[in-house]
Protein backbone atom coordinates (compact mmCIF):
# COMPACT_ATOMS: atom_id res chain seq x y z
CA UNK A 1 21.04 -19.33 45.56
CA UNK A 2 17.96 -17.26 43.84
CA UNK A 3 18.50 -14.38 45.99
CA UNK A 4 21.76 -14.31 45.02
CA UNK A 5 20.92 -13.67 41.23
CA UNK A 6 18.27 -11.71 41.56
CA UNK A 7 14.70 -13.09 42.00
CA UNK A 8 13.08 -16.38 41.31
CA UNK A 9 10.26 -16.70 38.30
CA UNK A 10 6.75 -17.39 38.76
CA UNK A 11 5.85 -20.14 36.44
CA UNK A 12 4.94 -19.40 33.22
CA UNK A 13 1.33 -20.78 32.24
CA UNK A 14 0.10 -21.60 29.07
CA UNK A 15 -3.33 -19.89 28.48
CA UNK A 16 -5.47 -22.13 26.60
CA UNK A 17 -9.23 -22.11 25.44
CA UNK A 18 -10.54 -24.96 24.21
CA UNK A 19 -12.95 -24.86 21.27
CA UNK A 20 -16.69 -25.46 21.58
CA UNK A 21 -17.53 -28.39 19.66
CA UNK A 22 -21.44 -29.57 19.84
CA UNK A 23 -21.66 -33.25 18.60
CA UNK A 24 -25.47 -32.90 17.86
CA UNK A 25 -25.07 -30.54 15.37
CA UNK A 26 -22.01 -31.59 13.59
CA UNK A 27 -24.17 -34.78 13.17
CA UNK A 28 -27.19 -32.67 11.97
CA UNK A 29 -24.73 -31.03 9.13
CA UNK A 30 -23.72 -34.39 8.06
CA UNK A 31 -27.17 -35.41 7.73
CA UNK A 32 -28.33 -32.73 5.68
CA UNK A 33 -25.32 -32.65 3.39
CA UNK A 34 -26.19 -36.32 2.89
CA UNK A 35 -29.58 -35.68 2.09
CA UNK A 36 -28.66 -32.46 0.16
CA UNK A 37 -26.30 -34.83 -2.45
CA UNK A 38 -28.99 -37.55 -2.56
CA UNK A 39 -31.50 -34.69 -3.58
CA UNK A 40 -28.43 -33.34 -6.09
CA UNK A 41 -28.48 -30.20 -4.38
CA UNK A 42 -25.10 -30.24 -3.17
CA UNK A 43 -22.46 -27.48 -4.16
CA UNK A 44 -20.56 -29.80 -7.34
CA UNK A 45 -17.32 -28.87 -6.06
CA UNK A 46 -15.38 -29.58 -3.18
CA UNK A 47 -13.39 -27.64 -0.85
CA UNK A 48 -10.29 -26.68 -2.04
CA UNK A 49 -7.76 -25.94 1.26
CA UNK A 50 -6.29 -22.31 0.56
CA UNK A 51 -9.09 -21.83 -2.04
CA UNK A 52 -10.06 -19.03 0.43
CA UNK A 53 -6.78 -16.83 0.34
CA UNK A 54 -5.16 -17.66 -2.99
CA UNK A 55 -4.47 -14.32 -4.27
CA UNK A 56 -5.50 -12.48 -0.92
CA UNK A 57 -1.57 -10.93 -1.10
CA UNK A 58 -1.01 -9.59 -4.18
CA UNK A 59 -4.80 -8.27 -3.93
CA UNK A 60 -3.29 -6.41 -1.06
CA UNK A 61 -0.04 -5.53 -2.77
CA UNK A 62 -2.19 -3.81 -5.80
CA UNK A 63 -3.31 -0.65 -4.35
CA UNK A 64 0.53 -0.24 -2.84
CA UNK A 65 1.55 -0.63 -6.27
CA UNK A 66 -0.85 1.88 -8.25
CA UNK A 67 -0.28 4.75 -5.40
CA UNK A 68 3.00 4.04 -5.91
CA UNK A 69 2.77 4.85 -9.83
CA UNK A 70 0.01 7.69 -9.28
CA UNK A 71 3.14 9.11 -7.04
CA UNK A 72 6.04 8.69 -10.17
CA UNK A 73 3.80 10.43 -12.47
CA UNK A 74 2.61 13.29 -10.39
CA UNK A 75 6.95 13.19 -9.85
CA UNK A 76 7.60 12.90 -13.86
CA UNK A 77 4.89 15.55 -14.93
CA UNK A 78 5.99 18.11 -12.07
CA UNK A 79 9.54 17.67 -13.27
CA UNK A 80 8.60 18.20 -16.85
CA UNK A 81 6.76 21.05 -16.08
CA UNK A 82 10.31 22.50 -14.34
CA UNK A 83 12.53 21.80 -17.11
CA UNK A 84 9.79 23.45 -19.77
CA UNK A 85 10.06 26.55 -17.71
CA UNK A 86 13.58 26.69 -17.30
CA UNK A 87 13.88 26.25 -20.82
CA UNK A 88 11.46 29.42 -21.05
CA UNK A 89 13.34 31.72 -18.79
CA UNK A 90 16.99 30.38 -20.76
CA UNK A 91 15.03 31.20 -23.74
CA UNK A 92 13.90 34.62 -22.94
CA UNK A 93 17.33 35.40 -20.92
CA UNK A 94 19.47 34.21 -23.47
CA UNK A 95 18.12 34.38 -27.10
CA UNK A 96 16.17 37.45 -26.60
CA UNK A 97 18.36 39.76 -25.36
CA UNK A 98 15.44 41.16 -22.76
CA UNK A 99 17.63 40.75 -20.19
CA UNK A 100 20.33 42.94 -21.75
CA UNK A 101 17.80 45.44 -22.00
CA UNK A 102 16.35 45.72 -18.94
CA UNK A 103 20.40 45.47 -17.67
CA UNK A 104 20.91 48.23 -19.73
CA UNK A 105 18.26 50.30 -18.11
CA UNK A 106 18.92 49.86 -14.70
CA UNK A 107 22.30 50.79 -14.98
CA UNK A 108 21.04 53.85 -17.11
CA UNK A 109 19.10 54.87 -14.78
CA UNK A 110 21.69 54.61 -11.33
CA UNK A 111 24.22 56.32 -13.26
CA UNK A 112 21.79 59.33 -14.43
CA UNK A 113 21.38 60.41 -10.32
């Protein structure tokens, strides 16, 4: 019936690696913490679980964020820059009358040859 639907599947293994754990030196920790609070040595506060990435994705997030407004100013000046110098060539087309001028000329000068 396999060959009939094409071929059979190996069996899928799991692939699993167990941890080292050394018993003599988990005890030798214990001992010295032990000895390390009796001697008031010991760190005053305790582990905290997440302690260690609290944070860790906005702190990722930030840098997005800033290029992100570097990029909308660089976009906001550059447009400002366009809309002052179209205003500049309205300006000097419109109001004052150079363009009429030089208009003037050129035509002036096709119709003199």
């Amino acid at each position: 019936m396999a060959g009939l639907f094409g071929t059979q599947h190996s069996k899928r293994e799991f692939k699993y690696k167990p941890r080292f754990y050394d018993e003599n030196m988990e005890d030798l920790r214990r001992r010295v913490q032990k000895l390390k609070e009796e001697m008031g040595e010991a760190e005053k506060k305790g582990f905290k679980p997440g302690s260690h990435i609290k944070g860790a994705f906005t702190t990722q997030l930030k840098p997005k964020k800033s290029e992100e407004q570097i990029r909308l100013r660089n976009r906001n000046i550059r447009l400002f820059v366009m809309v002052i110098l179209l205003a500049i060539v309205a300006y000097y087309i419109l109001i004052d009358n150079k363009m009429e001028q030089w208009l003037f000329q050129i035509n002036r000068f096709s119709n003199g040859r």
